[in-house]
Protein backbone atom coordinates (compact mmCIF):
# COMPACT_ATOMS: atom_id res chain seq x y z
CA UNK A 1 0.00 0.00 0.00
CA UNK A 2 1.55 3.31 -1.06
CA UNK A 3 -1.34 5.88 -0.88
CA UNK A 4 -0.76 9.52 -0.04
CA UNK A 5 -2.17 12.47 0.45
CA UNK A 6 -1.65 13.69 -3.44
CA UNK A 7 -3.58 10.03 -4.41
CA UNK A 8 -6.80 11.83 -3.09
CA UNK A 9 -9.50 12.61 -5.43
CA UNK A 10 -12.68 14.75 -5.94
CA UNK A 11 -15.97 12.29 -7.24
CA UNK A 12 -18.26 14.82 -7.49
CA UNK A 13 -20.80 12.19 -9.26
CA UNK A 14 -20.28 10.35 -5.81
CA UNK A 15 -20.56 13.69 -3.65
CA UNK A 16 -17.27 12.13 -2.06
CA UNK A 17 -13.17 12.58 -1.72
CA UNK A 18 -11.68 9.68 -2.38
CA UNK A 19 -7.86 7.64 -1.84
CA UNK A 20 -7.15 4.92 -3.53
CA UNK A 21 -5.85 2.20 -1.50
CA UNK A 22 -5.62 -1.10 -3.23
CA UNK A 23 -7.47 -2.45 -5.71
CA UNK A 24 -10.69 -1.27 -5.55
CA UNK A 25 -10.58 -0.41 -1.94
CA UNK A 26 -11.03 3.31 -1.67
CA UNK A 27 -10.99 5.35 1.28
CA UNK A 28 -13.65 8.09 1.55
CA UNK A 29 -15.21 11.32 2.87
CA UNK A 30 -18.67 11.62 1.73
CA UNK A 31 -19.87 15.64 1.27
CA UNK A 32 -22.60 17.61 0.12
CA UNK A 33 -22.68 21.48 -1.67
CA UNK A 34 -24.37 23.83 0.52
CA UNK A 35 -26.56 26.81 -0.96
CA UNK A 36 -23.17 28.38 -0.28
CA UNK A 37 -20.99 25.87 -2.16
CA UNK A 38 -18.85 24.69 0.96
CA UNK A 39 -18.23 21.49 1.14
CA UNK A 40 -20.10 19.91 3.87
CA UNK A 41 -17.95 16.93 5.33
CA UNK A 42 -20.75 14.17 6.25
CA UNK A 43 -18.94 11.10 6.92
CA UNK A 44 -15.63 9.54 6.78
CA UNK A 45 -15.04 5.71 6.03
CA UNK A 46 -11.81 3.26 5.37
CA UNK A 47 -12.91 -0.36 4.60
CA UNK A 48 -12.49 -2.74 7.59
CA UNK A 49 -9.38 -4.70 6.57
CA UNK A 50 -7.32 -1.29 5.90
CA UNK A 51 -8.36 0.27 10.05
CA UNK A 52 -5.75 1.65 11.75
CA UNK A 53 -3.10 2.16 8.91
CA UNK A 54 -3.84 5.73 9.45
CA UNK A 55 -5.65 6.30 6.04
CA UNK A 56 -7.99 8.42 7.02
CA UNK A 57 -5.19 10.84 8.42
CA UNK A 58 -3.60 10.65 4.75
CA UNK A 59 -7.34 11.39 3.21
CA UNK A 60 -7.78 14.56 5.49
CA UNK A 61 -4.48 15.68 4.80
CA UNK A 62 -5.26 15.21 1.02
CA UNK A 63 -8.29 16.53 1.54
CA UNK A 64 -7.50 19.85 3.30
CA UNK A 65 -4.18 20.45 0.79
CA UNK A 66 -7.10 20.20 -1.67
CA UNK A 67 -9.36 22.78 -0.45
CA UNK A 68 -6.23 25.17 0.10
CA UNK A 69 -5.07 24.60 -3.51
CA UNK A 70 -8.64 25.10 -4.93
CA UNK A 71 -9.77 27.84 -3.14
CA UNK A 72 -12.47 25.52 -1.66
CA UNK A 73 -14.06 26.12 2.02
CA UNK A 74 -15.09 23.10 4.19
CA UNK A 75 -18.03 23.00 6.85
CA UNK A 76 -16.99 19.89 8.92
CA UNK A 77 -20.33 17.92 10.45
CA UNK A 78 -17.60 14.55 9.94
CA UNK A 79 -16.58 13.90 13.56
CA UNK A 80 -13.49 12.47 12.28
CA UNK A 81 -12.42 15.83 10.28
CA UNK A 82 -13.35 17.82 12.88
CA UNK A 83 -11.38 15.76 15.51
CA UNK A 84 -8.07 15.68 12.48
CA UNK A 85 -8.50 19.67 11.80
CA UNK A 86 -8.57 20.47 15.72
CA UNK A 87 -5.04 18.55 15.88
CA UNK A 88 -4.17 20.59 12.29
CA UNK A 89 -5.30 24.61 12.88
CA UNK A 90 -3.15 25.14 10.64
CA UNK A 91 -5.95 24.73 8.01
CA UNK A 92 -8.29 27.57 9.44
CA UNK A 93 -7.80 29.48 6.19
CA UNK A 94 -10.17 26.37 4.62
CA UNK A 95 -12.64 25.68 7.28
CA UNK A 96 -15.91 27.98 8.02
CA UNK A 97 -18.36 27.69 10.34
């Protein structure tokens, strides 16, 4: 396994960020647009067989690098994004609300 942050991926036909992990395994942060066009963060989810290989630490930090680069602005409702971005305040110029 070899995924890093720069593997993850926008699926906006999915409404979810994506990293690739093997296969077809897929790690992934499910969103919706607000009437704002944030990026709500909903939900984040790493198949069973891949826990604690820190994956969804690589897909946040993908994810937030992301946002930066893009100009995008995240709302985070995703416990687990909330919990990685209060250890990583170094993102505040992506997150609102």
């Amino acid at each position: 396994m070899s995924a890093s942050p720069g593997d993850v991926r926008d699926n906006p036909a999915k409404h979810r960020f994506e990293l690739p992990i093997e296969g077809e395994a897929l790690a992934i942060c499910v969103y919706r647009r607000d009437e704002a066009g944030h990026y709500v963060l909903l939900h984040t989810e790493v198949p069973d067989e891949f826990a604690g290989q820190g994956l969804a630490a690589t897909l946040a930090k993908g994810l937030f690098a992301m946002a930066r680069a893009k100009g995008l602005s995240l709302v985070l409702l995703c416990p687990y994004m909330s919990a990685w971005y209060a250890r990583h305040p170094e993102y505040a110029d992506v997150v609102v609300g």
